[in-house]
N, C-alpha and C. Protein backbone atom coordinates (compact mmCIF):
# COMPACT_ATOMS: atom_id res chain seq x y z
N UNK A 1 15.29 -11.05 -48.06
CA UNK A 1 14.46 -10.77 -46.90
C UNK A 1 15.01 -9.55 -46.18
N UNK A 2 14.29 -9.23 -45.56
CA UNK A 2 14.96 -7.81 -44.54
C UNK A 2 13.44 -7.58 -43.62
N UNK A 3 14.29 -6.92 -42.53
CA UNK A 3 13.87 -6.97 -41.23
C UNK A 3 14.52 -6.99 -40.49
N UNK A 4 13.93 -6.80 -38.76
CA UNK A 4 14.83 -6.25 -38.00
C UNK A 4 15.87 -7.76 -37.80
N UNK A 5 15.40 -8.44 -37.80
CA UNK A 5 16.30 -9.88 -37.82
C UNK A 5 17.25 -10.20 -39.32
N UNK A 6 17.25 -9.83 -40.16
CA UNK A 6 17.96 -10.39 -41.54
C UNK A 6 18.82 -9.14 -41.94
N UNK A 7 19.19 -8.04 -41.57
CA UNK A 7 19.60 -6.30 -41.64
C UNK A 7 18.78 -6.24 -42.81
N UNK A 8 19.45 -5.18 -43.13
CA UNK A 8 18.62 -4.31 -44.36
C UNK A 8 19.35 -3.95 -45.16
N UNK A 9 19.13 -2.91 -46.63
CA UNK A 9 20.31 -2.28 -47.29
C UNK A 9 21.30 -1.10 -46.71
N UNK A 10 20.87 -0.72 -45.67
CA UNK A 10 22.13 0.11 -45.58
C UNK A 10 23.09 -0.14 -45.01
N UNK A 11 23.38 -2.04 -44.63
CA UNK A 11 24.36 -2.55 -42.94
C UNK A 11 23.34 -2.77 -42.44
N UNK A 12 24.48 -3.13 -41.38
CA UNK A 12 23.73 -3.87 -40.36
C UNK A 12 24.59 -3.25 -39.27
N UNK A 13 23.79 -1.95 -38.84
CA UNK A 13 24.23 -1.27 -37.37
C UNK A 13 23.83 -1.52 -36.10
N UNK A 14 22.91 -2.89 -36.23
CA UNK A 14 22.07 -2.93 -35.18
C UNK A 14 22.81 -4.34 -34.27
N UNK A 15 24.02 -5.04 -34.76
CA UNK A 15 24.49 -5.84 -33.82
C UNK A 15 25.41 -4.81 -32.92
N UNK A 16 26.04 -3.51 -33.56
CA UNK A 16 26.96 -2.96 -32.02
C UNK A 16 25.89 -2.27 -31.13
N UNK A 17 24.49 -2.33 -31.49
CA UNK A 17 23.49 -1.62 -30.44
C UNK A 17 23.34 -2.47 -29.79
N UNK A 18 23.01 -3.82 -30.19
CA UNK A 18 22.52 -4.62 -29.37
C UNK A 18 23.44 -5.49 -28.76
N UNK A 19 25.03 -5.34 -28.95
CA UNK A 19 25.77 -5.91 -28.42
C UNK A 19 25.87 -5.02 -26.89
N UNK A 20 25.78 -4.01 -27.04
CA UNK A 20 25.79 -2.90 -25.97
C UNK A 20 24.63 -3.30 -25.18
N UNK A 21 23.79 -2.78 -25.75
CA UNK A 21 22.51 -3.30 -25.04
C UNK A 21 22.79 -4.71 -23.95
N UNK A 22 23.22 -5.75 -24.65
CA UNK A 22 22.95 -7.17 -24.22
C UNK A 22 24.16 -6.74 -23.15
N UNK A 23 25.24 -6.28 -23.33
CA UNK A 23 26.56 -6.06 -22.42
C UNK A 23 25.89 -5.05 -20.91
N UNK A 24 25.03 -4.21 -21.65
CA UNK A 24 24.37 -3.55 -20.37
C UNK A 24 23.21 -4.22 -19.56
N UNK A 25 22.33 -4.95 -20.32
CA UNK A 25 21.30 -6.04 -19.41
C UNK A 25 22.11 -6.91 -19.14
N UNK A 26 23.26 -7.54 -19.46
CA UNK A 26 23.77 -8.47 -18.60
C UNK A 26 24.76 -8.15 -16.97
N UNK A 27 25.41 -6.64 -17.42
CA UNK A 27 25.83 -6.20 -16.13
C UNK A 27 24.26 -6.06 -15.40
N UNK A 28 23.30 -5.55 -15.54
CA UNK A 28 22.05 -4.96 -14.78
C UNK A 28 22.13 -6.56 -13.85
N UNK A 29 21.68 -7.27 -14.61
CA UNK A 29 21.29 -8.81 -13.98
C UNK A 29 22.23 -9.73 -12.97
N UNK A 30 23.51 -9.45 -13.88
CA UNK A 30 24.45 -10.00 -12.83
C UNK A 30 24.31 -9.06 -11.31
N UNK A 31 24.20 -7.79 -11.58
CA UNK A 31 24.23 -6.80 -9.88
C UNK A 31 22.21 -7.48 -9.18
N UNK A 32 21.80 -7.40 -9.89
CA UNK A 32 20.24 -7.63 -9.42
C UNK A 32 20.40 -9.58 -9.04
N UNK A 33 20.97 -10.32 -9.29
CA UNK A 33 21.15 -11.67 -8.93
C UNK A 33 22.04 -11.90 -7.78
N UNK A 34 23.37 -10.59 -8.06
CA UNK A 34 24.24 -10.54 -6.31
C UNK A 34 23.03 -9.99 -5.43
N UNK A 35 22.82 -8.88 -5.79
CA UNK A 35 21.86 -8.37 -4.28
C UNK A 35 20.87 -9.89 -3.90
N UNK A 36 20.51 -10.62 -4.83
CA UNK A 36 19.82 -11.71 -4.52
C UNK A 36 20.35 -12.71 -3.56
N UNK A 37 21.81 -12.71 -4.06
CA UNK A 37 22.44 -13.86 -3.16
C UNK A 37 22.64 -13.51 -1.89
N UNK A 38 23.15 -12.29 -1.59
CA UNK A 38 23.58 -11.11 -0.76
C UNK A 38 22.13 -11.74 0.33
N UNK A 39 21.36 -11.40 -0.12
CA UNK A 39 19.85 -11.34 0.33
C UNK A 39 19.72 -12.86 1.02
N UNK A 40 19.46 -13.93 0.13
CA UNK A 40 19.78 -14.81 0.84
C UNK A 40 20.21 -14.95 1.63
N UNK A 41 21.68 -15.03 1.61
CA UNK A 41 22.85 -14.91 2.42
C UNK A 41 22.16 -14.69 3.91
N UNK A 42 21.66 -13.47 3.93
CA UNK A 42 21.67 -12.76 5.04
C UNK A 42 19.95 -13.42 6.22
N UNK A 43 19.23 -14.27 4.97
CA UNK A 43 18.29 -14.48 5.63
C UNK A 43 18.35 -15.46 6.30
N UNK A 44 19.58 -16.74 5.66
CA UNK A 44 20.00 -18.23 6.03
C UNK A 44 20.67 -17.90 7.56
N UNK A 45 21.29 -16.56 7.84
CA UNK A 45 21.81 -16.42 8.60
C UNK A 45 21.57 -15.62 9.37
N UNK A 46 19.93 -15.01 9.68
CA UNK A 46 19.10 -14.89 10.74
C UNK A 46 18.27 -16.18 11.21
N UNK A 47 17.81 -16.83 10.27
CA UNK A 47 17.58 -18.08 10.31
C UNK A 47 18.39 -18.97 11.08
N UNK A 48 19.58 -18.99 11.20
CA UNK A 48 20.18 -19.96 11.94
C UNK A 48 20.10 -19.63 13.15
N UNK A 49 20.56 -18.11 13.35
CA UNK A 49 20.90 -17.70 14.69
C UNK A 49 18.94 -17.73 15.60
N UNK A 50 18.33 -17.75 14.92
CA UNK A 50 16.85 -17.94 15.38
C UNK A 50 16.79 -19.43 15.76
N UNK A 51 17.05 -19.99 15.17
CA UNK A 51 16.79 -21.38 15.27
C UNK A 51 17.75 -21.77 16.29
N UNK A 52 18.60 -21.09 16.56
CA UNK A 52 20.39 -21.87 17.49
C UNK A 52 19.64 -21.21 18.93
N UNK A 53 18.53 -20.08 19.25
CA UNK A 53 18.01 -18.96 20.45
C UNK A 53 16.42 -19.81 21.08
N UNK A 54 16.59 -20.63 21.68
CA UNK A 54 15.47 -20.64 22.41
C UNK A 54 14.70 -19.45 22.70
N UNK A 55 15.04 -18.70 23.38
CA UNK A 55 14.47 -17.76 23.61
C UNK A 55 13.83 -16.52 22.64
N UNK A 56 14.15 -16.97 21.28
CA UNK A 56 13.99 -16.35 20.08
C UNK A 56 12.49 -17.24 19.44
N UNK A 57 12.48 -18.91 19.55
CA UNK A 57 12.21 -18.99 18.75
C UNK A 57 11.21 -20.19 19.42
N UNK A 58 11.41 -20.57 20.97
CA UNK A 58 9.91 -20.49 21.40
C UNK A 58 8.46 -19.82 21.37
N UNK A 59 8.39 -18.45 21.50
CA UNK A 59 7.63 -17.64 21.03
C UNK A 59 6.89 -17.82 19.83
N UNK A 60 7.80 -17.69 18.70
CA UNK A 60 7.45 -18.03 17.59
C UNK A 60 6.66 -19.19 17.50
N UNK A 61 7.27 -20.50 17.95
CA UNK A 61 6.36 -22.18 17.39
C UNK A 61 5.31 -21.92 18.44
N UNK A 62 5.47 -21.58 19.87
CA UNK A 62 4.42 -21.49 20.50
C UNK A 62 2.95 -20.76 20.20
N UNK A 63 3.32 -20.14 19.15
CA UNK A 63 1.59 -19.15 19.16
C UNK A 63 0.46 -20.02 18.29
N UNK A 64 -0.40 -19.73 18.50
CA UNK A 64 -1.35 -20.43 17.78
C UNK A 64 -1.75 -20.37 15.97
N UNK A 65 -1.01 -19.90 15.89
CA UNK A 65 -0.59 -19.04 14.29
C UNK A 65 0.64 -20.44 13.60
């Protein structure tokens, strides 16, 4: 058999591409999943301080919205 999955006759050069590859989408994802947490992070903790401010967060429940 041969194909891009089984190599072919000349080697098989395509696991150090795709080891690279997979080594570079996995750094991409790990930084794109921190900014995520990061993100979170930062919303749990406007969130609190909203919720801890009467004066923040009367306004808010009060509208008819």
């Amino acid at each position: 058999m041969s194909g891009p999955f089984y190599g072919n006759q000349f080697g098989s050069a395509a696991p150090a591409y795709g080891a690279a590859f997979d080594e570079g989408l996995r750094k991409h994802m790990l930084r794109v999943y921190n900014f995520m947490m990061l993100g979170l992070g930062v919303t749990g903790l406007v969130a609190l301080f909203v919720a801890s401010t009467p004066a923040l967060y009367v306004p808010i429940f009060t509208t008819p919205l």
